[in-house]
C-alpha atoms as a PDB file:
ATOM      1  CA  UNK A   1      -2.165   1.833  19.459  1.00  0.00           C
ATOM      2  CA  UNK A   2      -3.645   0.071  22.662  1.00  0.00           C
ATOM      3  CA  UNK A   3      -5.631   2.204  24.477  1.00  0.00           C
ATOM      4  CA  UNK A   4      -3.902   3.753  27.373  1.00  0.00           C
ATOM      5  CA  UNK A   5      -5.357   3.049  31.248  1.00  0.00           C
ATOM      6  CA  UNK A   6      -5.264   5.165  33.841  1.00  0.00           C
ATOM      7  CA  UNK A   7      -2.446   5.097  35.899  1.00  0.00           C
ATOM      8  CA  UNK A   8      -2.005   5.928  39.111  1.00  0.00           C
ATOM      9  CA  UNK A   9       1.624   8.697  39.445  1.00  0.00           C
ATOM     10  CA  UNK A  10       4.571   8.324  41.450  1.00  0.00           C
ATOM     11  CA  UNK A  11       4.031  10.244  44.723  1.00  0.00           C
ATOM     12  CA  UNK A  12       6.817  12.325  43.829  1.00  0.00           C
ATOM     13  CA  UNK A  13       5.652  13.066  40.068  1.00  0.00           C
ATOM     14  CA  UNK A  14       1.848  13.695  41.861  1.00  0.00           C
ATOM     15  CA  UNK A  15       3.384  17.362  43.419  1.00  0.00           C
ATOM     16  CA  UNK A  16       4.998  18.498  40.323  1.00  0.00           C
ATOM     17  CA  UNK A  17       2.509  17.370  38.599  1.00  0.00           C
ATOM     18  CA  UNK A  18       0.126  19.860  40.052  1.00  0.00           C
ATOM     19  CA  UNK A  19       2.616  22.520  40.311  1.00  0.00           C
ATOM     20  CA  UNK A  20       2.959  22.902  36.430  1.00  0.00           C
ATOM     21  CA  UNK A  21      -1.036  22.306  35.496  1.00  0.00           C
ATOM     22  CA  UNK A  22      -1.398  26.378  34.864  1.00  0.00           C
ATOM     23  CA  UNK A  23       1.694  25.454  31.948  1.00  0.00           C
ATOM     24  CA  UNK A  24      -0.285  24.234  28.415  1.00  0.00           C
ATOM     25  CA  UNK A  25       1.611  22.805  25.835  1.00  0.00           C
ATOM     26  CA  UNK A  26       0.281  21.081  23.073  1.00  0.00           C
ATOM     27  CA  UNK A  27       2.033  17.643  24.054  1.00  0.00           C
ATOM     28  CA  UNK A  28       2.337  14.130  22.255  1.00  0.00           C
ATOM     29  CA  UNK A  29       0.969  10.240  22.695  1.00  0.00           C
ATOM     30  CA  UNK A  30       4.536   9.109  21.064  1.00  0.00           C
ATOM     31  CA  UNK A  31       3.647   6.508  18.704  1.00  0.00           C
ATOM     32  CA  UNK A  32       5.564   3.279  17.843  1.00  0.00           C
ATOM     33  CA  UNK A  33       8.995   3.754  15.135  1.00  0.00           C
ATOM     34  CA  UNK A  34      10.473   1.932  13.106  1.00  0.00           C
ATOM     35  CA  UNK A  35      14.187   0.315  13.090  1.00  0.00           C
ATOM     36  CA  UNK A  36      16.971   1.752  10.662  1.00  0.00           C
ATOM     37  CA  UNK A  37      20.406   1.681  10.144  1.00  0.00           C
ATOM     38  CA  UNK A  38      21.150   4.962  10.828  1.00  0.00           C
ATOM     39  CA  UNK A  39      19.472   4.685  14.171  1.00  0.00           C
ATOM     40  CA  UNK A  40      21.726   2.189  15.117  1.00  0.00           C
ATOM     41  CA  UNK A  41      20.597   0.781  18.580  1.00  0.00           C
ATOM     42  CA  UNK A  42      16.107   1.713  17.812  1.00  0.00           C
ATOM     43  CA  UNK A  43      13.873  -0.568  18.516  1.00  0.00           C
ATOM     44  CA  UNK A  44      11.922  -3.121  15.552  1.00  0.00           C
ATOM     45  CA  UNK A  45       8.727  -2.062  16.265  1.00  0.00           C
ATOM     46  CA  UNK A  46       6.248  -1.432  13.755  1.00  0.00           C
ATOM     47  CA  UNK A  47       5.456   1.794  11.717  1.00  0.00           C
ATOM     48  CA  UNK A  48       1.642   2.672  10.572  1.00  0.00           C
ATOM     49  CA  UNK A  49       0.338   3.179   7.651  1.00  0.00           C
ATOM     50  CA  UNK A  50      -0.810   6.815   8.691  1.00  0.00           C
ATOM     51  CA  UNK A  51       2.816   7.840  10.319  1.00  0.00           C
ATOM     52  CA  UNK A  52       4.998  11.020   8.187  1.00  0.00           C
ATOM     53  CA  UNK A  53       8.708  11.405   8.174  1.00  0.00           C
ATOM     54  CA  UNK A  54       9.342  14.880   9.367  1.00  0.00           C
ATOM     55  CA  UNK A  55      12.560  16.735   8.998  1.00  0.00           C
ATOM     56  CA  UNK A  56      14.264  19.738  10.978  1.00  0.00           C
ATOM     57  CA  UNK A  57      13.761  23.316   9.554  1.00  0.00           C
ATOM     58  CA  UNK A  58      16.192  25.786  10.487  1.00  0.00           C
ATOM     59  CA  UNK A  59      15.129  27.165  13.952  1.00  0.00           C
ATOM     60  CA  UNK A  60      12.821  30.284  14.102  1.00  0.00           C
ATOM     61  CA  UNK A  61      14.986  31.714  16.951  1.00  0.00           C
ATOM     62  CA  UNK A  62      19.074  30.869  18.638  1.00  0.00           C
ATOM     63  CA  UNK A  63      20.239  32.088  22.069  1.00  0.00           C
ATOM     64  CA  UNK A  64      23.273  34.136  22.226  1.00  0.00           C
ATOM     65  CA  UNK A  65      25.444  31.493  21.993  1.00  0.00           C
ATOM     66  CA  UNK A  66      24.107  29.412  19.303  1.00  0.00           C
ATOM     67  CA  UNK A  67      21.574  26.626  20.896  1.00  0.00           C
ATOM     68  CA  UNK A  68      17.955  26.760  20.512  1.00  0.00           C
ATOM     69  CA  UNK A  69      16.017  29.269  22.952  1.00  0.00           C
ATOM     70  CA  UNK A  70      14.105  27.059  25.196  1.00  0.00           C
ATOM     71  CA  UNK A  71      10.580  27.352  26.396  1.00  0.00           C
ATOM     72  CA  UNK A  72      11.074  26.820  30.032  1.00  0.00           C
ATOM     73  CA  UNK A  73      14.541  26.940  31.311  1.00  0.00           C
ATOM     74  CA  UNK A  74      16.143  24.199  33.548  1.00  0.00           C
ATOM     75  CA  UNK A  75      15.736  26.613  36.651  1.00  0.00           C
ATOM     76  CA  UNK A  76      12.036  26.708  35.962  1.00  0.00           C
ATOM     77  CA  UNK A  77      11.783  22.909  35.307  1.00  0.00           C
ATOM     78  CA  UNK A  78      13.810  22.558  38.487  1.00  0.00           C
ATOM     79  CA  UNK A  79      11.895  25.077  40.526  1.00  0.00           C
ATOM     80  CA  UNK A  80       8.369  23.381  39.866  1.00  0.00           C
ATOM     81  CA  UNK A  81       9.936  19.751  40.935  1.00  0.00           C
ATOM     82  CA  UNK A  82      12.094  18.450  38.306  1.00  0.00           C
ATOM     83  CA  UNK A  83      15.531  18.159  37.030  1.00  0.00           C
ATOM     84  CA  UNK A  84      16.748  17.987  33.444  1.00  0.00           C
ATOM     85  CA  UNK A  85      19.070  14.723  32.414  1.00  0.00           C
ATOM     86  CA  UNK A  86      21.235  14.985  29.743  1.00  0.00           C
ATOM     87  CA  UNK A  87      22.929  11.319  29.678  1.00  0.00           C
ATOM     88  CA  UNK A  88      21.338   8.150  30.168  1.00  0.00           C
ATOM     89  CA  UNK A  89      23.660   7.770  33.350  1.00  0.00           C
ATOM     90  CA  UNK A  90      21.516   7.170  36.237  1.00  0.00           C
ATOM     91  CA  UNK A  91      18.374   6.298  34.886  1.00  0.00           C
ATOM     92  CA  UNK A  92      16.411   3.156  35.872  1.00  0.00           C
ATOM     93  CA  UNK A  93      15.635   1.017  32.653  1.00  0.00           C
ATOM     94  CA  UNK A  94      13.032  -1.025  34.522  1.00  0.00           C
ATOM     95  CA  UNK A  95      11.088   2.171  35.191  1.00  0.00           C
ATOM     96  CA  UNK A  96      11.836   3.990  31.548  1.00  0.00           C
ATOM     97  CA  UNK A  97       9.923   0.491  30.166  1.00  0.00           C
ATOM     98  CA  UNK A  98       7.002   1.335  32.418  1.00  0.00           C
ATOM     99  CA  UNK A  99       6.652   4.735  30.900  1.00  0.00           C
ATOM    100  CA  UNK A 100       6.981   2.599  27.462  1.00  0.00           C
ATOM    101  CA  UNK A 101       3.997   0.654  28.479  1.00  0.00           C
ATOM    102  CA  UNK A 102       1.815   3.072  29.696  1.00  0.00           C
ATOM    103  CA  UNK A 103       1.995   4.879  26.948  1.00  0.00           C
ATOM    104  CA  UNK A 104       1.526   1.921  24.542  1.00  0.00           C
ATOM    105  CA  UNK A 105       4.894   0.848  23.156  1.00  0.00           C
ATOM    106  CA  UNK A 106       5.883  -2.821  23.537  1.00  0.00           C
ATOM    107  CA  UNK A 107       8.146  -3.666  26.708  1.00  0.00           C
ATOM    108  CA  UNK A 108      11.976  -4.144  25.771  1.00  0.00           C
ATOM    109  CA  UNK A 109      14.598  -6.359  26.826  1.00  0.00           C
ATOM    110  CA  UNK A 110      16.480  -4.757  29.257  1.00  0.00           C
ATOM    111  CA  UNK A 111      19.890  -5.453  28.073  1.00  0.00           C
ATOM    112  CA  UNK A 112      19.179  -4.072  25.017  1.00  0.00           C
ATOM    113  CA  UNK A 113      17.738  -1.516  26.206  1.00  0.00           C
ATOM    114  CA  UNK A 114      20.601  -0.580  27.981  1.00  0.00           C
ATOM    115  CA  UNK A 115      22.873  -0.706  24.819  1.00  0.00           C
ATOM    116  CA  UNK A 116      20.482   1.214  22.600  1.00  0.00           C
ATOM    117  CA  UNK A 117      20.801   3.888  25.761  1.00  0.00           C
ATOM    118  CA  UNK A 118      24.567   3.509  24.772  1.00  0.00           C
ATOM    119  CA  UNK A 119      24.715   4.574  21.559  1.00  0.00           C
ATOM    120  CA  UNK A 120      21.898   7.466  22.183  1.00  0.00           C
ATOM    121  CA  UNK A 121      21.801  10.958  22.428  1.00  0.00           C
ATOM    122  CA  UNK A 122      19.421  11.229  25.340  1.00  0.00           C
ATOM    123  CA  UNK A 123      17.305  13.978  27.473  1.00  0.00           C
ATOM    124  CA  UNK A 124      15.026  13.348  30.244  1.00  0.00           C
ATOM    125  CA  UNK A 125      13.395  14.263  32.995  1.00  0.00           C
ATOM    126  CA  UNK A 126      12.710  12.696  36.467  1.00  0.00           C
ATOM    127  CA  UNK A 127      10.758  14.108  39.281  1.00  0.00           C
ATOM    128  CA  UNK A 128      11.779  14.965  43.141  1.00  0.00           C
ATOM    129  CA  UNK A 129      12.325  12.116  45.222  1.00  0.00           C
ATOM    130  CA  UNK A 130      11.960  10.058  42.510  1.00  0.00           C
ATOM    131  CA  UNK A 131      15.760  11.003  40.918  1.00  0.00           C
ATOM    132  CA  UNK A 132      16.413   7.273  38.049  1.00  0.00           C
ATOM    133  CA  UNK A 133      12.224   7.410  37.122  1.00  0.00           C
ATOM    134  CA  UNK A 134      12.099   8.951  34.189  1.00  0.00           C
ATOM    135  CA  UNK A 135       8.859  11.392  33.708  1.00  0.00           C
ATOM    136  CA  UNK A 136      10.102  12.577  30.295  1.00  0.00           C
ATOM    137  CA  UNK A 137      12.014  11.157  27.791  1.00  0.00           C
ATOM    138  CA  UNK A 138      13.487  11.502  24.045  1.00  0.00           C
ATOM    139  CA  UNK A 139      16.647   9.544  22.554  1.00  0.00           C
ATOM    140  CA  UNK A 140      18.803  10.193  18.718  1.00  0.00           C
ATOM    141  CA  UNK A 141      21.038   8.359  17.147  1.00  0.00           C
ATOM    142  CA  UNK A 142      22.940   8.289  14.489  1.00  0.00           C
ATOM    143  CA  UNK A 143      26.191   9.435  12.542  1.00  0.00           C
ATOM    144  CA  UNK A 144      26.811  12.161  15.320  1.00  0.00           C
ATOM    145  CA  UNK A 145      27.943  13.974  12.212  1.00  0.00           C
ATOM    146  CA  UNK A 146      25.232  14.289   9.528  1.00  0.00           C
ATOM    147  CA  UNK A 147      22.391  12.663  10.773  1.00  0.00           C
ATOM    148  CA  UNK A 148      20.221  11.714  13.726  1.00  0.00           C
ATOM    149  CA  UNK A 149      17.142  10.032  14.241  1.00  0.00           C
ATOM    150  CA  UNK A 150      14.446  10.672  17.178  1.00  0.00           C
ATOM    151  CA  UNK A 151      12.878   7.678  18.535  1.00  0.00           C
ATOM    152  CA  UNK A 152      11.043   6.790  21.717  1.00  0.00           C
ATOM    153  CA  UNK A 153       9.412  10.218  22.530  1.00  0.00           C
ATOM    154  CA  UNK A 154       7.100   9.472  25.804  1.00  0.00           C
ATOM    155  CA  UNK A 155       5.740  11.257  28.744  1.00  0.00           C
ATOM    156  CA  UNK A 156       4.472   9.721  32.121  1.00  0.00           C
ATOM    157  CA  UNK A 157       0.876   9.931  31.833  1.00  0.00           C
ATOM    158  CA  UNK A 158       0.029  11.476  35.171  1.00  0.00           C
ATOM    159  CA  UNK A 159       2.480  14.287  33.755  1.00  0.00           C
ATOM    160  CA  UNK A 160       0.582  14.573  30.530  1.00  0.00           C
ATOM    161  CA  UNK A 161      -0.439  18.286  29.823  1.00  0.00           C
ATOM    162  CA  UNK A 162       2.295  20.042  31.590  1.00  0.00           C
ATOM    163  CA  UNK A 163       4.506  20.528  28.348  1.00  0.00           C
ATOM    164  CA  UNK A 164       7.080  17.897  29.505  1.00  0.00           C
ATOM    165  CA  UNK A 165       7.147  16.292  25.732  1.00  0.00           C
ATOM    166  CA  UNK A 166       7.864  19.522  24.392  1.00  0.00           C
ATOM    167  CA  UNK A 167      10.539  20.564  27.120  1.00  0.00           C
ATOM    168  CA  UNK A 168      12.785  17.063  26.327  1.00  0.00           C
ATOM    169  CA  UNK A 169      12.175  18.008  22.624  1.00  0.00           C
ATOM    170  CA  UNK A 170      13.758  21.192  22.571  1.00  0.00           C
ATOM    171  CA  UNK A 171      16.696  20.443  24.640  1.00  0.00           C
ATOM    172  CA  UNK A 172      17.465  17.018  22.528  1.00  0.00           C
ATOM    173  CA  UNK A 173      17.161  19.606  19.091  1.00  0.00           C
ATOM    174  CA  UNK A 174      19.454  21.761  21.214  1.00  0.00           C
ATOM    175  CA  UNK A 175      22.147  19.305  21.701  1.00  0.00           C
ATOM    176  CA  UNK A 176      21.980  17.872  18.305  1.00  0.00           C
ATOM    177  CA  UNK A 177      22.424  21.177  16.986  1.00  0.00           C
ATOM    178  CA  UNK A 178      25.430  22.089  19.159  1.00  0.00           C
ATOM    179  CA  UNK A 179      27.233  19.149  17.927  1.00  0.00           C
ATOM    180  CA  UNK A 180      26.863  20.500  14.122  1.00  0.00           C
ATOM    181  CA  UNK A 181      23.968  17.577  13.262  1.00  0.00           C
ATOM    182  CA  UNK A 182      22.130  19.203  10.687  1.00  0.00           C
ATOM    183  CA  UNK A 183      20.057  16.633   9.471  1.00  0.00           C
ATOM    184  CA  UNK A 184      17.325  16.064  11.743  1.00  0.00           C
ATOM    185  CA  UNK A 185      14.415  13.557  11.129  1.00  0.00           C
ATOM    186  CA  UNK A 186      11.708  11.635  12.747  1.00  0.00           C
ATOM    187  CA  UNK A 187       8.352   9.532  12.511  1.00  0.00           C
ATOM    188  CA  UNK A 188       5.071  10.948  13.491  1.00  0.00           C
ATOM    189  CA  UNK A 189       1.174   9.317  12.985  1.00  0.00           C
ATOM    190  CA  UNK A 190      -1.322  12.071  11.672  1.00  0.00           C
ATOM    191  CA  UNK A 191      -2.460  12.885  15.132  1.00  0.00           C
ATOM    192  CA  UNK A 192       0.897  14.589  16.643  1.00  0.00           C
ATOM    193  CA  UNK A 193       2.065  16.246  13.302  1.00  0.00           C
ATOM    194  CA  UNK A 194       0.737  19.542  14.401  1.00  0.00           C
ATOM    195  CA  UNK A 195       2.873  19.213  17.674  1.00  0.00           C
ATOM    196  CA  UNK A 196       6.490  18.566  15.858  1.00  0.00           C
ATOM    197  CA  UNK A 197       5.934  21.110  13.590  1.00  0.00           C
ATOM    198  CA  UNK A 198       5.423  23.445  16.156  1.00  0.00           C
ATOM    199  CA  UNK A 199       9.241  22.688  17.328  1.00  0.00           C
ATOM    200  CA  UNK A 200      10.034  23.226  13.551  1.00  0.00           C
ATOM    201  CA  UNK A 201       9.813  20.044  12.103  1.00  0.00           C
ATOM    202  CA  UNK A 202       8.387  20.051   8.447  1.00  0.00           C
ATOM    203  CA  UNK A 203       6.588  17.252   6.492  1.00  0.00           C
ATOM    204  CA  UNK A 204       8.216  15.652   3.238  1.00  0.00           C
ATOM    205  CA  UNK A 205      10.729  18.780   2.963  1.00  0.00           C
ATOM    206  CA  UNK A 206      10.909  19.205  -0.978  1.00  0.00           C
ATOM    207  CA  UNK A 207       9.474  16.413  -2.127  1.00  0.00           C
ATOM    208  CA  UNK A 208      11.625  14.367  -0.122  1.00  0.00           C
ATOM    209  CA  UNK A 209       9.774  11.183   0.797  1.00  0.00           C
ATOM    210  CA  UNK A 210      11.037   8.811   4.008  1.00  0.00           C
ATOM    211  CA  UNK A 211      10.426   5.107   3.879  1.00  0.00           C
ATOM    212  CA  UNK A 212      10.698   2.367   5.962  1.00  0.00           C
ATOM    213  CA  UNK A 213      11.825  -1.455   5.621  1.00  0.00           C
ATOM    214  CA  UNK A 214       8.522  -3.312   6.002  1.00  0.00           C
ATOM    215  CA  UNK A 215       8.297  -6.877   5.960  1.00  0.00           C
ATOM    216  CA  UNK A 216       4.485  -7.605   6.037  1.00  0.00           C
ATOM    217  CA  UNK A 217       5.352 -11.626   6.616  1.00  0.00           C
ATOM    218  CA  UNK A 218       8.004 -10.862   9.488  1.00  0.00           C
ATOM    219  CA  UNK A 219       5.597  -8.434  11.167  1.00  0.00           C
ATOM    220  CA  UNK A 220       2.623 -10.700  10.875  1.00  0.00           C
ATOM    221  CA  UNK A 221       4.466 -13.541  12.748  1.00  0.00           C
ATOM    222  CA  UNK A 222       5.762 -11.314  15.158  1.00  0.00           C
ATOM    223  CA  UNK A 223       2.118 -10.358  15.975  1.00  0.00           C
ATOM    224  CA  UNK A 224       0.844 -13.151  16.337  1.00  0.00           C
ATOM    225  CA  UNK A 225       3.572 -14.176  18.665  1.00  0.00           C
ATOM    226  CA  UNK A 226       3.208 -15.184  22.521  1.00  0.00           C
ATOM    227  CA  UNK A 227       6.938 -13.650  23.197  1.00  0.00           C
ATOM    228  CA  UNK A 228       7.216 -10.355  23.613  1.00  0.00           C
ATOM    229  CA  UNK A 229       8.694  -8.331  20.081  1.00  0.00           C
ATOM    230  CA  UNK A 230      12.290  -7.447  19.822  1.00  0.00           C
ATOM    231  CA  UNK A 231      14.067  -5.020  21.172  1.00  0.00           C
END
């Protein structure tokens, strides 16, 4: 994982930035996941070595009508300077591949970027003034059935710390969960286990074990590359 600089924030993520610093959440450096069929549009980017499949308990606790009880609510989010996005519609790609490489994950091709948007369940969050920029964001895919897949977890790093990550997390569980998707996993290194399971996520459920297609040639050429990977 390259190590991340320091960034300077957009002037409209600076404000509610500061307005949300007395909020601690236990939040996530996303790391980078792996393609699969079921995810449909993902990524090829590589997997480590130290990453865990995790899998979706059943919640701790529902709302009255049968979603997950959030956190912070989407009058709170929108009270301390930013607004909750349920659809990709509106958001500016360019700017969703900056978050990507601040926070270490390779740039992707726009275009395809775009499509894998297309075939995504997606949550995120942008800050005033600053309505396409995504602060916040989380994508599924999958059968939109049976089975979904969460990929591309990130937070803005000037945002860091305000419990962002965990607020596009719940609400992307929520949605999934409306639709009757019961099957829930994702990829996690060692370092940010402690976070998912804190949204209910469990490690190797039953002896279950995940795995991943893993070409060590393929990957080895593609690091050694001068073009930028896949996407």
């Amino acid at each position: 994982m390259p190590m991340q600089m320091r960034q300077q924030p957009w002037p409209g993520a600076a404000s509610a930035a500061a307005a949300l610093k007395s909020r601690r959440f236990l939040l996530l450096r996303p790391p980078q996941y792996p393609s699969t069929a079921a995810a449909a549009a993902a990524s090829t980017t590589t997997i480590s070595r130290s990453s865990r499949r995790l899998v979706l308990r059943p919640p701790r606790a529902s709302s009255p009508a049968g979603g997950l009880r959030l956190t912070v609510s989407d009058a709170e989010l929108e009270s301390r300077g930013f607004a909750v996005r349920r659809t990709a519609e509106g958001i500016d790609v360019a700017a969703l591949n900056e978050v990507f490489a601040r926070v270490g994950f390779p740039r992707r091709q726009e275009e395809r970027l775009r499509r894998a948007l297309e075939h995504s369940r997606v949550v995120w969050l942008s800050a005033a003034g600053e309505e396409g920029r995504p602060v916040a964001f989380a994508r599924a895919a999958g059968d939109g059935v049976f089975n979904a897949v969460v990929w591309d977890v990130v937070v803005e790093p000037s945002c860091q710390g305000l419990g962002l990550g965990r607020a596009v997390m719940e609400r992307l569980v929520d949605e999934l969960r409306r639709d009757g998707v019961a099957n829930i996993v994702l990829y996690a290194e060692t370092r940010v286990v402690g976070f998912y399971r804190q949204l209910d996520f469990a490690m190797d459920p039953d002896g279950i074990r995940g795995m991943a297609y893993y070409r060590k040639s393929a990957f080895a050429t593609a690091a050694t590359s001068s073009s930028p990977p896949p996407a």
